[in-house]
C-alpha atoms as a PDB file:
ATOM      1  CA  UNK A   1       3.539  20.462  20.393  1.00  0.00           C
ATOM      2  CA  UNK A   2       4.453  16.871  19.253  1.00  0.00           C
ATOM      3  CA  UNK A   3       4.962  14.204  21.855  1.00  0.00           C
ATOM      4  CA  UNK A   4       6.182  10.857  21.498  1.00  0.00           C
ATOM      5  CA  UNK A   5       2.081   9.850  21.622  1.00  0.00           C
ATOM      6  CA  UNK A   6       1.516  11.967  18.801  1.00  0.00           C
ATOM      7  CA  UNK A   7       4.332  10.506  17.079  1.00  0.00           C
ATOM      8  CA  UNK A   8       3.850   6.866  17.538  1.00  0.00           C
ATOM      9  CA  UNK A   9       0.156   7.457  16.592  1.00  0.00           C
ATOM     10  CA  UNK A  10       0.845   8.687  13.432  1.00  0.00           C
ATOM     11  CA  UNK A  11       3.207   5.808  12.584  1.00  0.00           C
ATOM     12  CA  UNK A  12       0.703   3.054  13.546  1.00  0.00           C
ATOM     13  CA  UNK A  13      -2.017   5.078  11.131  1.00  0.00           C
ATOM     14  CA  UNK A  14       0.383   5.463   8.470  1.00  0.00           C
ATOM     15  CA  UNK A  15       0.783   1.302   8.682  1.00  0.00           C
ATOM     16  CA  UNK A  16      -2.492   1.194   8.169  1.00  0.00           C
ATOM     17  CA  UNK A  17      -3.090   3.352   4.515  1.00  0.00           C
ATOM     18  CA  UNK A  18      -5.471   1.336   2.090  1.00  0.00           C
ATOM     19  CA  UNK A  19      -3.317   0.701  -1.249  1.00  0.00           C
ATOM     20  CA  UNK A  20      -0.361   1.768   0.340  1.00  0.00           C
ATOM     21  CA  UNK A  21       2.247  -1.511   0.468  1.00  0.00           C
ATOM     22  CA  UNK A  22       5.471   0.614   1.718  1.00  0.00           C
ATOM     23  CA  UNK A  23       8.271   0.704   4.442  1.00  0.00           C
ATOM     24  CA  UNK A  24       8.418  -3.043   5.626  1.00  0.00           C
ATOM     25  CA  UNK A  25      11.334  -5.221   7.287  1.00  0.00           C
ATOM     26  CA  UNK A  26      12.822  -6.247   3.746  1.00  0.00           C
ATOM     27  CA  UNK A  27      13.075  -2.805   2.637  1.00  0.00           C
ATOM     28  CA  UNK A  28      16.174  -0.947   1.845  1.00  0.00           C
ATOM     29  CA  UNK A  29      15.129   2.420   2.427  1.00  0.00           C
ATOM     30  CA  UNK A  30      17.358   5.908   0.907  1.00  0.00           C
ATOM     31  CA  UNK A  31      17.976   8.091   3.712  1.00  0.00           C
ATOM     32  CA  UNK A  32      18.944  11.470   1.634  1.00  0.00           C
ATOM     33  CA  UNK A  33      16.526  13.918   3.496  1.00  0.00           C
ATOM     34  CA  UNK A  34      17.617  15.579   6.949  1.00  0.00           C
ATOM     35  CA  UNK A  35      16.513  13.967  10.110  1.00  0.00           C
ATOM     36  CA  UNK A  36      15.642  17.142  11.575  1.00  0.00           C
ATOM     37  CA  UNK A  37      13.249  17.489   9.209  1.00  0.00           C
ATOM     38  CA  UNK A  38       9.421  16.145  10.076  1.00  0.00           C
ATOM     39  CA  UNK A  39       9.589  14.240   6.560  1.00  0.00           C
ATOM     40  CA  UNK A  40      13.087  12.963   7.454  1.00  0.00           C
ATOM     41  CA  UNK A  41      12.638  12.429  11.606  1.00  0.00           C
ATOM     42  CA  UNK A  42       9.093  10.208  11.026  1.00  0.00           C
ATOM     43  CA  UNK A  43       8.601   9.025   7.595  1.00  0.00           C
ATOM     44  CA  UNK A  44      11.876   7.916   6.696  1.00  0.00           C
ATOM     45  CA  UNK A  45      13.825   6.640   9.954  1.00  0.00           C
ATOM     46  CA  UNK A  46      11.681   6.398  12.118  1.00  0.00           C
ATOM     47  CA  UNK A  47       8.752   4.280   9.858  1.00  0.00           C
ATOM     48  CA  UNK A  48      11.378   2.335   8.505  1.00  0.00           C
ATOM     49  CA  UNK A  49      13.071   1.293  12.042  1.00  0.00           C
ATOM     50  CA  UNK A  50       9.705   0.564  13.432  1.00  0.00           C
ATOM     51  CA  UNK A  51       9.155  -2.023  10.507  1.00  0.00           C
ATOM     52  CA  UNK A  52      12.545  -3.592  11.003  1.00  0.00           C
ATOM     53  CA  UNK A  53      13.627  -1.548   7.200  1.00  0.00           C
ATOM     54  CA  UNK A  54      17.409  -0.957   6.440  1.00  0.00           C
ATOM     55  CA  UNK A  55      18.130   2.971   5.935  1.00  0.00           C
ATOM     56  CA  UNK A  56      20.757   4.069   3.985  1.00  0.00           C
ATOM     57  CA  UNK A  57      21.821   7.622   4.849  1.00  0.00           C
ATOM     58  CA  UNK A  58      24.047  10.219   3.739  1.00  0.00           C
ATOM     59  CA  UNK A  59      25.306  12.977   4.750  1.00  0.00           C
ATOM     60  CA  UNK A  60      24.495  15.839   2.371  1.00  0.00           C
ATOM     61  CA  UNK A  61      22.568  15.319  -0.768  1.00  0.00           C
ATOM     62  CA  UNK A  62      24.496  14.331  -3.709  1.00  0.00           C
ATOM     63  CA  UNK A  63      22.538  13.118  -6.654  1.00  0.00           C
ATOM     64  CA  UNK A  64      24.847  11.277  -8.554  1.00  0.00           C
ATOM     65  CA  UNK A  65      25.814   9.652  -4.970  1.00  0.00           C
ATOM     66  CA  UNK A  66      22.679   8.804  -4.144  1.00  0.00           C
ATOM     67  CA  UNK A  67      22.045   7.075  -8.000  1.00  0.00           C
ATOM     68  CA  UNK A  68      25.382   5.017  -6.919  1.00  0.00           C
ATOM     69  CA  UNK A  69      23.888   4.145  -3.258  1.00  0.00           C
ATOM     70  CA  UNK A  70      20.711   3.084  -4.923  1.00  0.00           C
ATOM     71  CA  UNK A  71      21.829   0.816  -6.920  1.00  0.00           C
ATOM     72  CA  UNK A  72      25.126  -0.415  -4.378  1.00  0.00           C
ATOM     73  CA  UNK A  73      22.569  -1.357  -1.789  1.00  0.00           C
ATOM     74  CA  UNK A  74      19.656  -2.277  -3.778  1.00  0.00           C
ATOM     75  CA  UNK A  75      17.296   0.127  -2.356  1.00  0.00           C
ATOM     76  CA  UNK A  76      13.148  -0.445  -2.792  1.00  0.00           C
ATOM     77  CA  UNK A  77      12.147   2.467  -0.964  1.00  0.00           C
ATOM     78  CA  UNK A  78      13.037   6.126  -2.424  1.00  0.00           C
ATOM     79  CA  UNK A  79      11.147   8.679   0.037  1.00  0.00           C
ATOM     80  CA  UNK A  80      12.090  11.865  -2.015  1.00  0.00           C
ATOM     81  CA  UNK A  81      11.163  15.414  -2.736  1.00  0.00           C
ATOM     82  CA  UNK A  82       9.915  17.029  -5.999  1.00  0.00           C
ATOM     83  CA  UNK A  83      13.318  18.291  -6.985  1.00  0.00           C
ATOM     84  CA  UNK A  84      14.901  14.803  -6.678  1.00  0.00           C
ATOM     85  CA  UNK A  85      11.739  13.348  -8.831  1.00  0.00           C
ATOM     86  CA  UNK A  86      12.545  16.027 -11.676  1.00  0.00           C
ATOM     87  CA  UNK A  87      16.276  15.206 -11.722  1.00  0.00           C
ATOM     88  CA  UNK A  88      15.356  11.413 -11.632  1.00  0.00           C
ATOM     89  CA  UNK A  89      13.155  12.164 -14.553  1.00  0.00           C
ATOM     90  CA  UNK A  90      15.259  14.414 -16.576  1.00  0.00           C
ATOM     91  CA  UNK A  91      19.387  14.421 -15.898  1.00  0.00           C
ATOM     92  CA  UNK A  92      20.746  11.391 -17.882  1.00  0.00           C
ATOM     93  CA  UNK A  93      23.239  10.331 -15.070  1.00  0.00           C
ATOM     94  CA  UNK A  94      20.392   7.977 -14.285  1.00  0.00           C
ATOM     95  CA  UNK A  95      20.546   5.605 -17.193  1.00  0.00           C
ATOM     96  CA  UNK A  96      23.975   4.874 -15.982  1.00  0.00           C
ATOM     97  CA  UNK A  97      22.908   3.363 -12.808  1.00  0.00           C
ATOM     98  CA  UNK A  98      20.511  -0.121 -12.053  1.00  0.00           C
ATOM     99  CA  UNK A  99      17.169   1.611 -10.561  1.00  0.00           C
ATOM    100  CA  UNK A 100      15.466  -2.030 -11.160  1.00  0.00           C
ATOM    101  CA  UNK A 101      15.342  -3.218  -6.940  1.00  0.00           C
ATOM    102  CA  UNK A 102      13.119   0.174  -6.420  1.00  0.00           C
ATOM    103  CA  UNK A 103       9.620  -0.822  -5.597  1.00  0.00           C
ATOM    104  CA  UNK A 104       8.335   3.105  -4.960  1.00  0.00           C
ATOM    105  CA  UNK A 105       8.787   6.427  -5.058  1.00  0.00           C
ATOM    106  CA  UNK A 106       7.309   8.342  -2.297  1.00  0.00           C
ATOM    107  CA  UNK A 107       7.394  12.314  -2.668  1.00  0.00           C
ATOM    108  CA  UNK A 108       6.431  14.648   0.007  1.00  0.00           C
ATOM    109  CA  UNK A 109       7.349  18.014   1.619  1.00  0.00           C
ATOM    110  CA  UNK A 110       6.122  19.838  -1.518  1.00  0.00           C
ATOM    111  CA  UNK A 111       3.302  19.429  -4.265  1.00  0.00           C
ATOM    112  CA  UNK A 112       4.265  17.005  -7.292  1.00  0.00           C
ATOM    113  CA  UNK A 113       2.697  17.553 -10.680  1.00  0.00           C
ATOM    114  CA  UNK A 114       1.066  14.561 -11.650  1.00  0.00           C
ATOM    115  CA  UNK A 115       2.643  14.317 -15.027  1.00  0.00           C
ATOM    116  CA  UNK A 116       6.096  14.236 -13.494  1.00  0.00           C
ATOM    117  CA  UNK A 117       5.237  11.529 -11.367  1.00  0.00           C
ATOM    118  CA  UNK A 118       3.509   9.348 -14.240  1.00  0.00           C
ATOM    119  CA  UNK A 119       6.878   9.692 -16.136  1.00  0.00           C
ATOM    120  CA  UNK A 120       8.748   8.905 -13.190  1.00  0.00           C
ATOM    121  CA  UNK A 121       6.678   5.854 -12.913  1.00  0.00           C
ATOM    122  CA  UNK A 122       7.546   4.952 -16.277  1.00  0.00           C
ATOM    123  CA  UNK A 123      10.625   5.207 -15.708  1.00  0.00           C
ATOM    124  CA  UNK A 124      11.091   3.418 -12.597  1.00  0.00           C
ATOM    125  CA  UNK A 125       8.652   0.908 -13.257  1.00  0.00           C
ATOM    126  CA  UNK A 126       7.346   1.399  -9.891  1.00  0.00           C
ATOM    127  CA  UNK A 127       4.105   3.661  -8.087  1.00  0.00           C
ATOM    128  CA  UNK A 128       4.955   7.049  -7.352  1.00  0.00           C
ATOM    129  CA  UNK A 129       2.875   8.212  -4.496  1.00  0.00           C
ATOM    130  CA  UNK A 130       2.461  11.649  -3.098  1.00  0.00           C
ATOM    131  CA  UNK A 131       1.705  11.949   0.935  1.00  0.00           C
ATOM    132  CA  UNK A 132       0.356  15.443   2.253  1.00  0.00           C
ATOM    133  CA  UNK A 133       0.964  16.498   5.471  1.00  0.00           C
ATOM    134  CA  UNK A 134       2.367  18.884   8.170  1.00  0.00           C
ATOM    135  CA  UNK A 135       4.728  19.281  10.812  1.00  0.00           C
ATOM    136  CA  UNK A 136       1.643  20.059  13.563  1.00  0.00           C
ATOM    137  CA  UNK A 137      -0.055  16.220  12.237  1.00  0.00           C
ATOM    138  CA  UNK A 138       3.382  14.605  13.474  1.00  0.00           C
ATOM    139  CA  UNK A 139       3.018  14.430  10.019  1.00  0.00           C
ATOM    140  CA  UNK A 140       1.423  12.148   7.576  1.00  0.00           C
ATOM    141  CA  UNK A 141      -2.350  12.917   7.478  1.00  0.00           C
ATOM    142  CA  UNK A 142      -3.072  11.664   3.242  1.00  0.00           C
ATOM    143  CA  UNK A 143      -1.385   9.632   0.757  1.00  0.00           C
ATOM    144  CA  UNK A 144      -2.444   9.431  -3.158  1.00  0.00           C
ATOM    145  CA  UNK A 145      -3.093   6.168  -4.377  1.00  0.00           C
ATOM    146  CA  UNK A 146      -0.397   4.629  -6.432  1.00  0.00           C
ATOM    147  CA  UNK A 147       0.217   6.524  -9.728  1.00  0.00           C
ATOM    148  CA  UNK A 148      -0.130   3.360 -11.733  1.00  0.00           C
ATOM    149  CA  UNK A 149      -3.694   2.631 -10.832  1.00  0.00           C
ATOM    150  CA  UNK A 150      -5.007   6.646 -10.977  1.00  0.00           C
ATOM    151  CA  UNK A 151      -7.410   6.690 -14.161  1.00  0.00           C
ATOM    152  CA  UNK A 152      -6.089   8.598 -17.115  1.00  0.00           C
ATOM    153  CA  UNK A 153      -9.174  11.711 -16.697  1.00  0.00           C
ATOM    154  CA  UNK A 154      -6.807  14.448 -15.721  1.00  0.00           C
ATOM    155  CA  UNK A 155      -7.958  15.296 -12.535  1.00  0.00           C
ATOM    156  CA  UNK A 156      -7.821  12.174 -11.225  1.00  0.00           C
ATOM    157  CA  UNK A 157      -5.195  12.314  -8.135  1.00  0.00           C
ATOM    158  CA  UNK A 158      -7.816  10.777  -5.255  1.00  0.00           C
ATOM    159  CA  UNK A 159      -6.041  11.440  -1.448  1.00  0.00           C
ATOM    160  CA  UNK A 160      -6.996   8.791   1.107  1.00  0.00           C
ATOM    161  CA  UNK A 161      -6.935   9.831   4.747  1.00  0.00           C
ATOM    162  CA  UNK A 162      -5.059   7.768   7.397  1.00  0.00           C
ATOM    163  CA  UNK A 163      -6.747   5.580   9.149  1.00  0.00           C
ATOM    164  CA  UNK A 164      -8.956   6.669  12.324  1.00  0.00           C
ATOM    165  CA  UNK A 165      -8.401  10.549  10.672  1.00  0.00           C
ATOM    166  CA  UNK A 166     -11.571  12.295   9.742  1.00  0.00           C
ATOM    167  CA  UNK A 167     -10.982  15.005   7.137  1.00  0.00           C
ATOM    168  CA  UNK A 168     -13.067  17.968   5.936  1.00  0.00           C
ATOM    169  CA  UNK A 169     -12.930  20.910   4.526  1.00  0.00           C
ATOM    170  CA  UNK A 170     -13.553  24.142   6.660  1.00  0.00           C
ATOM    171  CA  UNK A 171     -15.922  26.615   4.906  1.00  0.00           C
ATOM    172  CA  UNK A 172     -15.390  29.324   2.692  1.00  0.00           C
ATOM    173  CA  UNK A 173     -17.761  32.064   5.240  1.00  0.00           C
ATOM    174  CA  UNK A 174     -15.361  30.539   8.261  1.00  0.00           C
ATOM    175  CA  UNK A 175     -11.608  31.575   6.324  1.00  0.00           C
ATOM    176  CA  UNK A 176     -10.335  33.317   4.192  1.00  0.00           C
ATOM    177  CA  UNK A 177      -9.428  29.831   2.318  1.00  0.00           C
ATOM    178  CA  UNK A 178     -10.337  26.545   1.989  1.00  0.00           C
ATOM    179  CA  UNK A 179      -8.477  24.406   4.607  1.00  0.00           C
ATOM    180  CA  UNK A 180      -7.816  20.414   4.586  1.00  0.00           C
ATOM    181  CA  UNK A 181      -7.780  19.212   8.074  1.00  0.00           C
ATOM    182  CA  UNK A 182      -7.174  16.125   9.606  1.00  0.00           C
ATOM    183  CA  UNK A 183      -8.050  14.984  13.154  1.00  0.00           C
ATOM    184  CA  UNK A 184      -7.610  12.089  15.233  1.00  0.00           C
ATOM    185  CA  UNK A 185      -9.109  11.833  18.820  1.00  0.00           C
ATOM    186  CA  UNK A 186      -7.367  10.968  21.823  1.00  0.00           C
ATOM    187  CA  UNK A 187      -8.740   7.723  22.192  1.00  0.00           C
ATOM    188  CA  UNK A 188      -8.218   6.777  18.679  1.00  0.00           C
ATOM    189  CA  UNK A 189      -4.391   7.505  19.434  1.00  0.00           C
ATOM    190  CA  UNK A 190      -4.167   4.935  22.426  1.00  0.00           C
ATOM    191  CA  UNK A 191      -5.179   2.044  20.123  1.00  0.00           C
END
């Protein structure tokens, strides 16, 4: 069950991400992702209102909308999902729209290729970086680092833990399959 503890926890650990400069009070942050959603609810609104941010929300997702509300409002912060990342990377509606006030692309809710998120990069001239987590972990428990600083070796996507999180991997003779955890104790929540 999440509680408001669980909740405010996880915001103060996601402040606290090594190489990880986002959601602060002279942000403009895009708002396109459902507030009902754990992604939505926690690391759009409610990490952005607890920095002081501006949101900038719409009602249903409409891509060529949200190109024109980008660039309207001057937004830094684009907290988006792989589909939106492909579309920024391949419909040409974009090149008709200023992109240059966006400081970073943050993608979660599903996995992103790392390719797609180099080109992105490119093409934004911003990071691109990836956060993992799940409903039950209220929800942030990693982030990549920025896809501009990631080495060129192939495999090079590192994930950093937040902060006060300890993360392992469960055994292969204990499941079925290998299982990324992260876990925070009570006390490190109260701090």
């Amino acid at each position: 069950m999440l509680t408001h503890e669980n909740l405010v926890a996880n915001l103060k650990q996601f402040e606290g991400m090594k190489d990880f400069d986002g959601f602060g009070e002279h942000d403009v942050v895009m708002a396109a992702l459902p507030f009902f959603h754990i992604y939505g609810l926690v690391v759009i609104m409610k990490a952005t209102l607890a920095q002081g941010g501006t949101l900038v929300t719409m009602p249903r997702f409409d891509f060529v909308e949200f190109l024109g509300l980008v660039q309207k409002y001057h937004a830094t912060l684009l907290p988006i999902v792989p589909p939106i990342v492909l579309a920024l990377v391949k419909q040409p509606a974009v090149a008709q729209f200023d992109l240059s006030s966006v400081r970073m692309a943050f993608s979660g809710a599903a996995p992103l290729g790392e390719d797609i998120a180099r080109e992105l990069s490119r093409k934004l001239g911003c990071p691109v970086v990836q956060g993992y987590g799940m409903t039950e972990a209220s929800p942030v428990t990693h982030l990549s680092r920025h896809a501009t600083r990631r080495s060129s070796r192939a495999r090079s996507a590192r994930w950093s833990p937040t902060p006060r999180c300890a993360s392992s991997t469960s055994s292969p003779a204990k499941t079925s399959a290998h299982v990324r955890k992260a876990s925070c104790s009570s006390e490190d929540r109260r701090s």
